[in-house]
N, C-alpha and C. Protein backbone atom coordinates (compact mmCIF):
# COMPACT_ATOMS: atom_id res chain seq x y z
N UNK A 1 0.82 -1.19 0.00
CA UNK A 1 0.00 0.00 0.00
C UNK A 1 0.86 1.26 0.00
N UNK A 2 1.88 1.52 0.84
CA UNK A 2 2.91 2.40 0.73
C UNK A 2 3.25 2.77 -0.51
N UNK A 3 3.91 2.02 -1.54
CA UNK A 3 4.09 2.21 -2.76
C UNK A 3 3.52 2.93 -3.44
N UNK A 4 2.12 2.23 -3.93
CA UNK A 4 1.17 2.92 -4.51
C UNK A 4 0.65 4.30 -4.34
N UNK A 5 0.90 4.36 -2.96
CA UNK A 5 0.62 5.99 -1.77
C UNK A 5 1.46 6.86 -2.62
N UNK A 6 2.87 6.20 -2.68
CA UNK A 6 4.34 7.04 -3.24
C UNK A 6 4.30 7.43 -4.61
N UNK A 7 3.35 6.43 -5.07
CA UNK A 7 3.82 6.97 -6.59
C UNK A 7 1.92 7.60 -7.10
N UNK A 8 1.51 7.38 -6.16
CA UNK A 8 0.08 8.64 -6.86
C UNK A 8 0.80 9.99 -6.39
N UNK A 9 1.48 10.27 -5.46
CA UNK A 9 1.84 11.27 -4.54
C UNK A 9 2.63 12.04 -5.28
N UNK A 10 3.34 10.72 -6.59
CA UNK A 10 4.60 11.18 -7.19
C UNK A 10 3.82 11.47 -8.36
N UNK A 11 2.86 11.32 -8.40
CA UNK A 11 2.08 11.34 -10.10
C UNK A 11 1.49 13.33 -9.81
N UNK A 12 0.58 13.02 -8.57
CA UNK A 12 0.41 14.75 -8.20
C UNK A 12 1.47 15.96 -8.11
N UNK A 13 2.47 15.52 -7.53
CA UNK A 13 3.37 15.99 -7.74
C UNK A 13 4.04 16.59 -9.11
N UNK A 14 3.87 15.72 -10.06
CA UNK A 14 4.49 16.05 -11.77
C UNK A 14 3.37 17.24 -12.00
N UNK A 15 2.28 16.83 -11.41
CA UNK A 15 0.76 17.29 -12.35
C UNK A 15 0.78 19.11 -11.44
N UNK A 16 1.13 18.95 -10.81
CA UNK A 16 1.44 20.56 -9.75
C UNK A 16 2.65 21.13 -10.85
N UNK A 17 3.55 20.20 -10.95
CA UNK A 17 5.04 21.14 -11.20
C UNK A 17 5.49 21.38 -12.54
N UNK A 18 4.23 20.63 -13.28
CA UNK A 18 4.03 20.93 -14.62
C UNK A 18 3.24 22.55 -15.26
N UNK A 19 4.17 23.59 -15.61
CA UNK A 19 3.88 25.14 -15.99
C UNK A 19 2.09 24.95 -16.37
N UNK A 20 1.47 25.59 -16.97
CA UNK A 20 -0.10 25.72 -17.76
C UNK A 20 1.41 26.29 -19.16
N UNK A 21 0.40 25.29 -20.21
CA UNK A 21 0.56 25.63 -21.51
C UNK A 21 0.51 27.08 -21.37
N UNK A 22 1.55 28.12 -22.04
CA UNK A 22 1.00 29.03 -22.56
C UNK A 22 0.70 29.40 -24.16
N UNK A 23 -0.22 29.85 -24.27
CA UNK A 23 -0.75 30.43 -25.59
C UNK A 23 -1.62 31.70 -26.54
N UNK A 24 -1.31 32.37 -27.13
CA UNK A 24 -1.86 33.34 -27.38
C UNK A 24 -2.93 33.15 -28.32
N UNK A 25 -4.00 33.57 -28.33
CA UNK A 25 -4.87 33.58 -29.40
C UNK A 25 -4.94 34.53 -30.40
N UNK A 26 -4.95 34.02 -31.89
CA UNK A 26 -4.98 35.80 -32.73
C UNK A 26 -6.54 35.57 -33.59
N UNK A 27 -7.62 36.07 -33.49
CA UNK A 27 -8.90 36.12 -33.66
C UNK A 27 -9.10 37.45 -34.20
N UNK A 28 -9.56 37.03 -36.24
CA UNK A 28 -10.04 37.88 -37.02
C UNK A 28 -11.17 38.46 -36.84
N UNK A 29 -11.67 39.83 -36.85
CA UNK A 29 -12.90 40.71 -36.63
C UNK A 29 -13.29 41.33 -37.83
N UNK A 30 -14.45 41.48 -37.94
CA UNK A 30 -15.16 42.35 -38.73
C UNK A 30 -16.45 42.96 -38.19
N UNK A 31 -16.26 44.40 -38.45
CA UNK A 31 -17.83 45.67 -38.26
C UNK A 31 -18.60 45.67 -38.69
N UNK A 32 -19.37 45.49 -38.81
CA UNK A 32 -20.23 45.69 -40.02
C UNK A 32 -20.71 47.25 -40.28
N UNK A 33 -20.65 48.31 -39.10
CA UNK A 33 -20.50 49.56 -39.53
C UNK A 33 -21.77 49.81 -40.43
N UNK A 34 -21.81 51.22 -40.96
CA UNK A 34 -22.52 51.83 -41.61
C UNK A 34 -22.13 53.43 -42.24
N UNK A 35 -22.01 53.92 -43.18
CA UNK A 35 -21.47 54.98 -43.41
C UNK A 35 -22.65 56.35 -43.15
N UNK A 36 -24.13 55.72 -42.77
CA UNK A 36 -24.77 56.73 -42.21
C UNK A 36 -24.65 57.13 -40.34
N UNK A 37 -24.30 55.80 -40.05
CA UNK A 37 -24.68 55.99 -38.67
C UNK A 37 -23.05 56.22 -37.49
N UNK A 38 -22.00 56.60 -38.33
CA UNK A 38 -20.89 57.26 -38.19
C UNK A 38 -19.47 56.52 -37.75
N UNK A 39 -20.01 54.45 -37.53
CA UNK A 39 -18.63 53.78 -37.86
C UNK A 39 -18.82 53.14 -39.50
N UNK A 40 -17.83 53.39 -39.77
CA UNK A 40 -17.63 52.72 -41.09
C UNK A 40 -17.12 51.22 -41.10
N UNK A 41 -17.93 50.30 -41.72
CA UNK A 41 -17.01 49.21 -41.82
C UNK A 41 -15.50 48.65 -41.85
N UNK A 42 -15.48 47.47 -40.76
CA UNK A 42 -13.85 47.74 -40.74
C UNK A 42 -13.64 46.49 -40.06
N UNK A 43 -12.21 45.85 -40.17
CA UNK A 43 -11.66 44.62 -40.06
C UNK A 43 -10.51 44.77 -38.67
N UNK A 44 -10.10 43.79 -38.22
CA UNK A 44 -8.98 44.23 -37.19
C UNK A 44 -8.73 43.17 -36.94
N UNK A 45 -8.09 43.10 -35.67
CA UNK A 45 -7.04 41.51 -34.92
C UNK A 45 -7.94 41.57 -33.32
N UNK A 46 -7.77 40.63 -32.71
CA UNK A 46 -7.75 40.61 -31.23
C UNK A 46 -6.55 39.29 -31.05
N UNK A 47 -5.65 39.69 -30.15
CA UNK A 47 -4.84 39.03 -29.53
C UNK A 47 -5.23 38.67 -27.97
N UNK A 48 -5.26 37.77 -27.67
CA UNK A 48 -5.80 37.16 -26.14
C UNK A 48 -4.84 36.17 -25.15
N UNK A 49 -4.59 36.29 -24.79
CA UNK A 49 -3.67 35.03 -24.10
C UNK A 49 -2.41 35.53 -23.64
N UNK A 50 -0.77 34.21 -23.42
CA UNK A 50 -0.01 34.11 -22.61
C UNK A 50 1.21 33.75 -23.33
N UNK A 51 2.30 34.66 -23.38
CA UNK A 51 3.52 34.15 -23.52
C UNK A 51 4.47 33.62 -23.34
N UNK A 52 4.63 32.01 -23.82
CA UNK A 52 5.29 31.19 -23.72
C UNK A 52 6.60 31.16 -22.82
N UNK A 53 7.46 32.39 -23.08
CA UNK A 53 8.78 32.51 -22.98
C UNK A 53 8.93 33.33 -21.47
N UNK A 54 7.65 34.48 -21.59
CA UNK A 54 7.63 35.08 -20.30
C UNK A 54 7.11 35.57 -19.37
N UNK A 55 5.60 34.40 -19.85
CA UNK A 55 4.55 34.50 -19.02
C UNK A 55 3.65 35.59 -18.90
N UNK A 56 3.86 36.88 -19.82
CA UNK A 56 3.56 37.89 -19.79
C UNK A 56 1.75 37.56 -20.54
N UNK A 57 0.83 37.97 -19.76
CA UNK A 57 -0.46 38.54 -20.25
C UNK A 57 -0.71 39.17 -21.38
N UNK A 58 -1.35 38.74 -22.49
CA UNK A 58 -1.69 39.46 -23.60
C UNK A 58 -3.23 39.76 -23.85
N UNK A 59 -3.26 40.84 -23.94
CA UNK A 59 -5.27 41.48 -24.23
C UNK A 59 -5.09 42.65 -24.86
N UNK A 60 -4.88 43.03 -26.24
CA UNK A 60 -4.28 43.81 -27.18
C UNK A 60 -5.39 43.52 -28.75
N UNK A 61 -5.91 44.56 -29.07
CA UNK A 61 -6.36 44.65 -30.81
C UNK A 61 -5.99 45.37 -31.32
N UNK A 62 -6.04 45.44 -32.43
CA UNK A 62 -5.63 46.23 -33.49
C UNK A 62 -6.30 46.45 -34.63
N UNK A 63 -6.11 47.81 -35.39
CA UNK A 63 -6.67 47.65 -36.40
C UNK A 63 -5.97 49.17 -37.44
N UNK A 64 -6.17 49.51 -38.59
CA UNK A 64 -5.67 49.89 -39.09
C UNK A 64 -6.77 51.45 -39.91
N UNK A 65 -6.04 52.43 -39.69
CA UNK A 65 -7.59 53.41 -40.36
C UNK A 65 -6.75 54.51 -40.65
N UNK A 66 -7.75 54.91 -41.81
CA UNK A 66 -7.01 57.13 -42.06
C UNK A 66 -7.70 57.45 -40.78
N UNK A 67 -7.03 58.32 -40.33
CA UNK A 67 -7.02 59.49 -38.98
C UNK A 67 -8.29 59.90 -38.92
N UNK A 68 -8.83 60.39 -40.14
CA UNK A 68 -10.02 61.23 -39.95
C UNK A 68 -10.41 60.47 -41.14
N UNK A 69 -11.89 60.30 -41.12
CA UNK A 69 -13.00 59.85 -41.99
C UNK A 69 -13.82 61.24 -42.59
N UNK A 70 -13.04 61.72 -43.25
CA UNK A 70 -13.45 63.05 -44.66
C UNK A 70 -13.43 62.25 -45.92
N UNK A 71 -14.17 63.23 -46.82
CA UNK A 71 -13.73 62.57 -47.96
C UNK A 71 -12.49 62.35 -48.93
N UNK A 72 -11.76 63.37 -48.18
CA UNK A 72 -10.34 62.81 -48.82
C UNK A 72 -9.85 61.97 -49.03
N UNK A 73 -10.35 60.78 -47.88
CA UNK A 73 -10.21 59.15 -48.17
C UNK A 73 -10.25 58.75 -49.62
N UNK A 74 -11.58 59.34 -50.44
CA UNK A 74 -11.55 58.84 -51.41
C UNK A 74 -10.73 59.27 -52.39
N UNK A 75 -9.76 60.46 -52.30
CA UNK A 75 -9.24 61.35 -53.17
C UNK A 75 -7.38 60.30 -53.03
N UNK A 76 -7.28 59.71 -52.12
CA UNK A 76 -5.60 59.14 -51.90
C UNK A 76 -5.39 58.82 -50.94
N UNK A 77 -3.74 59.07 -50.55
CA UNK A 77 -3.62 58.00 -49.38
C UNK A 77 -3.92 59.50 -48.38
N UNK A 78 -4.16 59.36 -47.08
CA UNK A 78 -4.34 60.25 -46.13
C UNK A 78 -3.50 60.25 -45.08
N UNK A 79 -3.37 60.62 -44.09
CA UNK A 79 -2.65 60.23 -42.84
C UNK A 79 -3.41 59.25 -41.78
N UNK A 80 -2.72 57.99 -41.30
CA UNK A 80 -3.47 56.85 -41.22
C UNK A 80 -3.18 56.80 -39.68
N UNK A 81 -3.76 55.87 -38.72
CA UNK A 81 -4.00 55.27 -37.05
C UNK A 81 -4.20 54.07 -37.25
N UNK A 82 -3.29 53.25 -36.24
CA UNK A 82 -3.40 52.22 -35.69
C UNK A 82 -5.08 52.44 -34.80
N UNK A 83 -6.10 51.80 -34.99
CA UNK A 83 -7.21 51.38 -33.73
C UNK A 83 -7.54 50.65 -33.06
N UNK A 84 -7.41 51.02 -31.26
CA UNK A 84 -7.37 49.89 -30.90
C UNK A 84 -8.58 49.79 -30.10
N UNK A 85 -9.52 48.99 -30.33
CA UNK A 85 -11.02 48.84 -30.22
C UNK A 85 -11.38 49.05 -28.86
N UNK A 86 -12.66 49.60 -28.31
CA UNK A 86 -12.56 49.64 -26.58
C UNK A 86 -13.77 47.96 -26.51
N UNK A 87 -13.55 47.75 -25.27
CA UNK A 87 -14.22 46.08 -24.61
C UNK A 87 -15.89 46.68 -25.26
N UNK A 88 -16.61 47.23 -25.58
CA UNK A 88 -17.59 47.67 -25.72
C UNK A 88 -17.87 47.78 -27.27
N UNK A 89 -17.36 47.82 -28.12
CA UNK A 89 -17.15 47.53 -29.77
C UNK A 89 -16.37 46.25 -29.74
N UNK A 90 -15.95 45.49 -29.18
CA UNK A 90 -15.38 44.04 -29.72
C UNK A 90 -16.44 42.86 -29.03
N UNK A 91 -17.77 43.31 -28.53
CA UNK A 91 -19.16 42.45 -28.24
C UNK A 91 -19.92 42.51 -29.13
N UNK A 92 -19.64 43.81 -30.68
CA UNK A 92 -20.64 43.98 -31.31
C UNK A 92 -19.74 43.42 -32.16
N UNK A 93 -18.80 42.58 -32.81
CA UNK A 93 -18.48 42.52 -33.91
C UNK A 93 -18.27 40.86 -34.28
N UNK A 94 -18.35 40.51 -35.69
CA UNK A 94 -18.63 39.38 -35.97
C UNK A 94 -16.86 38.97 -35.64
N UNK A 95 -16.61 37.84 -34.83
CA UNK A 95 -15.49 36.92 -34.75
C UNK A 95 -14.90 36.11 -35.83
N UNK A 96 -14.80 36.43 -37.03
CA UNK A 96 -14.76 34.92 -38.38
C UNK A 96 -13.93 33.72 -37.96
N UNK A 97 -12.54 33.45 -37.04
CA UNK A 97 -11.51 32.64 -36.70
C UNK A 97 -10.92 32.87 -36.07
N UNK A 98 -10.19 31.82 -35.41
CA UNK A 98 -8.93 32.11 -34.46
C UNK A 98 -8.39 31.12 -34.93
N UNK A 99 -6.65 31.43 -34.79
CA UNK A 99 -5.68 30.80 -34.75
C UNK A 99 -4.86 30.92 -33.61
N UNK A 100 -3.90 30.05 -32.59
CA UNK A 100 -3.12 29.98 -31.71
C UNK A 100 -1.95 30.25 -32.13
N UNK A 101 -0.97 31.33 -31.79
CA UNK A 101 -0.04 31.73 -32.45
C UNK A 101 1.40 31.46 -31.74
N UNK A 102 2.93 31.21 -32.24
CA UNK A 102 3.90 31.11 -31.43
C UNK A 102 4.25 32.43 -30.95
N UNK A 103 5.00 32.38 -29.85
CA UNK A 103 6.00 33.78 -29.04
C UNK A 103 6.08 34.63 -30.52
N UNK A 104 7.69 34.13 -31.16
CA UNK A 104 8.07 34.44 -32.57
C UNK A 104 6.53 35.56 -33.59
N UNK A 105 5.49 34.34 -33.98
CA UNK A 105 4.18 35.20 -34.78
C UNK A 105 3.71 36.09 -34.01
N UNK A 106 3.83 36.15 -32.61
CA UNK A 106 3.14 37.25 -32.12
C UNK A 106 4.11 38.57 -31.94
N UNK A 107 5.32 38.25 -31.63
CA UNK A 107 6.07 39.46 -31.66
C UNK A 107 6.45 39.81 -33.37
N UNK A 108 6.59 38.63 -34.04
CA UNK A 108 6.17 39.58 -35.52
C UNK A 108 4.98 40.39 -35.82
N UNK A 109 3.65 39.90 -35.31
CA UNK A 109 2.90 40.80 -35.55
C UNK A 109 3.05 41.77 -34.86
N UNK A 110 3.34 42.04 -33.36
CA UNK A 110 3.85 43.46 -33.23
C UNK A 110 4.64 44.36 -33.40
N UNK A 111 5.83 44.08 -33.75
CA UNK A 111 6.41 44.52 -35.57
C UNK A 111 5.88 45.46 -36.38
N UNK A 112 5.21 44.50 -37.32
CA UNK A 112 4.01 44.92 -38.00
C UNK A 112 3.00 46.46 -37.56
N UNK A 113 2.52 46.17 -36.74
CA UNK A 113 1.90 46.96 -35.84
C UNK A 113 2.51 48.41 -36.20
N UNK A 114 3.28 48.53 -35.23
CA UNK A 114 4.45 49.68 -35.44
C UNK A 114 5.03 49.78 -36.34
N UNK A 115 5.27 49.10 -37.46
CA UNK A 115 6.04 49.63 -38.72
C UNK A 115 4.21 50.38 -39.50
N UNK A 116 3.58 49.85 -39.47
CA UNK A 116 1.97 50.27 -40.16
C UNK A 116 1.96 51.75 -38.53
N UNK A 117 1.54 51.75 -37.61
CA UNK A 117 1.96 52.66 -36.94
C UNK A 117 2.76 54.23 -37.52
N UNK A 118 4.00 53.56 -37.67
CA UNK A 118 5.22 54.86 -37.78
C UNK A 118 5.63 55.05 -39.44
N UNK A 119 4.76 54.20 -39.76
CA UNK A 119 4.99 54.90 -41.81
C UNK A 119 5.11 56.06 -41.59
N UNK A 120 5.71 57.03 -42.18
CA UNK A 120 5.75 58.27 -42.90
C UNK A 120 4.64 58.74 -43.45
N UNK A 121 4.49 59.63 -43.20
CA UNK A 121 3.61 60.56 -44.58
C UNK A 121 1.87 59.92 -44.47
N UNK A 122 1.64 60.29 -45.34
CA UNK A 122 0.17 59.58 -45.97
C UNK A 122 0.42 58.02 -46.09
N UNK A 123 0.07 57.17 -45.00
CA UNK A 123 0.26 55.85 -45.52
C UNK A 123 -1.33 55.30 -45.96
N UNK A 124 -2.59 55.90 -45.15
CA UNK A 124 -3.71 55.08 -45.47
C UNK A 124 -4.14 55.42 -47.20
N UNK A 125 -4.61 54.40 -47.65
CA UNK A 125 -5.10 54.08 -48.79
C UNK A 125 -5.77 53.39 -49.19
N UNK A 126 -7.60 54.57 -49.13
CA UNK A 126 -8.62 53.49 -49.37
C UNK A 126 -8.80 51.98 -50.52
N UNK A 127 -8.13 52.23 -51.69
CA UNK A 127 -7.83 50.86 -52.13
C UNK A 127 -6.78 50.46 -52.16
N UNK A 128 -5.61 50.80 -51.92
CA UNK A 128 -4.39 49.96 -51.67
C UNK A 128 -3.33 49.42 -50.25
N UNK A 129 -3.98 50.06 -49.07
CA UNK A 129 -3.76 49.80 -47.86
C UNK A 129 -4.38 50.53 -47.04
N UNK A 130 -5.68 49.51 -46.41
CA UNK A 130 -6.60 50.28 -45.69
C UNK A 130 -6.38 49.00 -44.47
N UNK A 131 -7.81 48.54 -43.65
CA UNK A 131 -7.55 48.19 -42.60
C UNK A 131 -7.40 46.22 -43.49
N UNK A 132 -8.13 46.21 -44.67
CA UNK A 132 -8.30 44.78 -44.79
C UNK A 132 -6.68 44.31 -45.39
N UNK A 133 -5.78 45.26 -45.97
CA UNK A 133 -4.33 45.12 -46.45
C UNK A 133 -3.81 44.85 -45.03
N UNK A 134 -4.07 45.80 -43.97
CA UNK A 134 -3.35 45.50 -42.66
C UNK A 134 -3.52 44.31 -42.59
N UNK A 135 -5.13 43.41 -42.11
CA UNK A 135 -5.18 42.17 -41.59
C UNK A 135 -4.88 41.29 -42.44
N UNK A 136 -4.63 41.17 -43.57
CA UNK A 136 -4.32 40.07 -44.53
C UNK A 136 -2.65 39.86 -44.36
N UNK A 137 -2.13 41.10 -43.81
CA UNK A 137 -0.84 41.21 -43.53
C UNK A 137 -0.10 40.08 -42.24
N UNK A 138 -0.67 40.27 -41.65
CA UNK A 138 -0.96 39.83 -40.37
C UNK A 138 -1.40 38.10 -40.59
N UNK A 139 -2.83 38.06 -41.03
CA UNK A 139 -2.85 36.57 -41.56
C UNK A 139 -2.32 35.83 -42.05
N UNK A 140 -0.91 36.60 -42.94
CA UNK A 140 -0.08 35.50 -43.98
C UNK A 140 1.12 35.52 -43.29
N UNK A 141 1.72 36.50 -41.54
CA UNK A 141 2.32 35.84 -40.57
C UNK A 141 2.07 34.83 -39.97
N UNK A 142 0.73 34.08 -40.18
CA UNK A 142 0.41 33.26 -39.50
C UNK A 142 0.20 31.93 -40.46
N UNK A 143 0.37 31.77 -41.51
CA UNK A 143 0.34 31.11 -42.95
C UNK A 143 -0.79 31.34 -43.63
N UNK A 144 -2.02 32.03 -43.32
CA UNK A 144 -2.96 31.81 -44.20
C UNK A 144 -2.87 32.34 -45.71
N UNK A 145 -3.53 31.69 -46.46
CA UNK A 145 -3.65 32.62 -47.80
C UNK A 145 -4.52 33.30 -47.99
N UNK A 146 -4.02 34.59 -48.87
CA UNK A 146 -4.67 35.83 -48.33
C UNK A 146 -4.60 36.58 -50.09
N UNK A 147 -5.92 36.91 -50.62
CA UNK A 147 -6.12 37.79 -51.70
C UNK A 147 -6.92 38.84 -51.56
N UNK A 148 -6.73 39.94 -52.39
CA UNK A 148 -7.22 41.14 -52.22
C UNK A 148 -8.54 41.28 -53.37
N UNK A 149 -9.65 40.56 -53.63
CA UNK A 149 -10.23 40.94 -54.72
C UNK A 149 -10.64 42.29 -54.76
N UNK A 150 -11.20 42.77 -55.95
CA UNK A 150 -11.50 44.72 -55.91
C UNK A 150 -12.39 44.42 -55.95
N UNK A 151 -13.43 43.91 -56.01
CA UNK A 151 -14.70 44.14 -54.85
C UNK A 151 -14.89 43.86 -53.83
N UNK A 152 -14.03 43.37 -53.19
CA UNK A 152 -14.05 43.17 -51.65
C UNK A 152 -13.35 44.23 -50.47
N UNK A 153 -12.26 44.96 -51.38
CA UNK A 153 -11.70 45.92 -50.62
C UNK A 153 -12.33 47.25 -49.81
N UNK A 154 -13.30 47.14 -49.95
CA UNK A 154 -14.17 48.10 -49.10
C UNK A 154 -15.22 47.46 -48.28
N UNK A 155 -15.39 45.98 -47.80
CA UNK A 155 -16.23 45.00 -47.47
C UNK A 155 -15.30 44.30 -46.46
N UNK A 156 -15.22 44.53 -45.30
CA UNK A 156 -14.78 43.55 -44.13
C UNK A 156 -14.95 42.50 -43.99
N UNK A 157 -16.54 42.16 -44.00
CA UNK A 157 -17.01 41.18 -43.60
C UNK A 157 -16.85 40.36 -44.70
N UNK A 158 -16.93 40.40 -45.80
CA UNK A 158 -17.14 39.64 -46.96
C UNK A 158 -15.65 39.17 -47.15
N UNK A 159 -14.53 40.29 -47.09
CA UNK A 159 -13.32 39.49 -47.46
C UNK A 159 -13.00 38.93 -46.55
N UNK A 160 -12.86 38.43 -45.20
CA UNK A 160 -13.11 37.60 -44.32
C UNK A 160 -13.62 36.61 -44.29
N UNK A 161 -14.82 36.50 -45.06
CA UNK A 161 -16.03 35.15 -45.37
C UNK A 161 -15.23 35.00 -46.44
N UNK A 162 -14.45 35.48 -47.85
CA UNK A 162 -13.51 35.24 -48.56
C UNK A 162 -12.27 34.42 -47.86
N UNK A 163 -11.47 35.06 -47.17
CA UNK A 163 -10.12 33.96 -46.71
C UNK A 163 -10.67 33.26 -45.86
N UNK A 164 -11.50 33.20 -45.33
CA UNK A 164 -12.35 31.90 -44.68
C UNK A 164 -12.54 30.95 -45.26
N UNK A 165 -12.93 30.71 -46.69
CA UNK A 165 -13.21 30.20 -47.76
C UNK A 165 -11.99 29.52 -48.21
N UNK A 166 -10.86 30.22 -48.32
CA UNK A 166 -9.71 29.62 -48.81
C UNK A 166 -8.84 29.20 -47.97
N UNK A 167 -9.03 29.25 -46.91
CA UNK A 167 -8.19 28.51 -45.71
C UNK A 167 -9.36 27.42 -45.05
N UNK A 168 -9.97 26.15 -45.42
CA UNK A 168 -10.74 25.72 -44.97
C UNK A 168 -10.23 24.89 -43.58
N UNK A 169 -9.01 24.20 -43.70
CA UNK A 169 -8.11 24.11 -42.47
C UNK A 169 -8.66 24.49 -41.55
N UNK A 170 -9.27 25.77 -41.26
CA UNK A 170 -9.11 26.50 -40.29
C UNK A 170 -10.62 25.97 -39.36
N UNK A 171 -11.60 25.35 -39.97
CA UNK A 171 -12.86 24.64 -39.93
C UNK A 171 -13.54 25.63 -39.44
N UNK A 172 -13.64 27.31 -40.03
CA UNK A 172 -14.50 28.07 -39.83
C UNK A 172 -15.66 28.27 -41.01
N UNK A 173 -16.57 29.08 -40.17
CA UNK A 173 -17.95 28.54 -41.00
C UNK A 173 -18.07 30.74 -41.59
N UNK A 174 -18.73 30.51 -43.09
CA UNK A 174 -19.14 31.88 -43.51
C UNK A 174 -19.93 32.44 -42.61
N UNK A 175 -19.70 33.69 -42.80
CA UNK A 175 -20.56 34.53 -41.39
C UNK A 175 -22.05 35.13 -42.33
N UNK A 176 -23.06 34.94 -42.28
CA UNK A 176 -24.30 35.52 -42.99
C UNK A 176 -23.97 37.27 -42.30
């Protein structure tokens, strides 16, 4: 009986002194917005979780926008903002996937972040780098495949239900 005592004792023991997995989650968003009612449709990241290497807490989104919503948007590139969503807009927005990301993909995507951040000049560009160029950016750190069709580039939700489509791997379902 001793024995047995010793080695469940020794089995609890492993099961205590064994860390919790850590892992970060990176989970695609889309707005659905409205251009009357004063958010405009728009795509972003949520990062959730724990770093592997240093235990550090992660609860961080992102997203990518011109500064001001004038119509200059439509005229070129403008001067652009990182957005980072408040807990109160990320209950209203459709979730399309998550992927679990390494230390490495997550500090590349924050990288990313700050290089889209600290561009120079006029970086936003309603059709050539707006918020859905950011997240596709971001997605193909993580391997997905990622296309830009021109009717989708002004549609969050749809190009989302798009690389949803082409990453079936991922066993996410189209968002109606």
């Amino acid at each position: 009986m001793g024995r047995i005592l010793r080695l469940i004792l020794a089995a609890l023991a492993l099961v205590w002194t064994v860390p919790a997995a850590a892992d970060v989650q990176l989970s695609f968003h889309s707005f659905n917005g409205s251009v009357l009612f004063g958010r405009y449709p728009h795509t972003f990241i949520v990062l959730d979780g724990t770093l592997e290497a240093s235990g550090k807490v992660i609860k961080e989104n992102y997203g990518f926008s011109a500064k001001r919503a004038t119509p200059a948007v439509l005229q070129g590139p403008v001067k652009h903002t990182i957005l980072v969503e408040k807990d109160k807009w990320l209950t209203k927005t459709n979730r399309h996937f998550t992927v679990s990301l390494s230390d490495d993909q997550y500090h590349r995507i924050k990288a990313l972040v700050e290089e889209w951040r600290n561009a120079p000049g006029k970086f936003y560009d309603l059709d050539t780098r707006n918020c859905i160029h950011f997240v596709g950016e971001i997605a193909k750190i993580v391997g997905l495949k990622v296309t830009y069709p021109q009717k989708m580039l002004r549609r969050p939700k749809k190009w989302l239900n798009h690389i949803t489509t082409m990453n079936p791997h991922l066993g996410a379902k189209v968002i109606k």
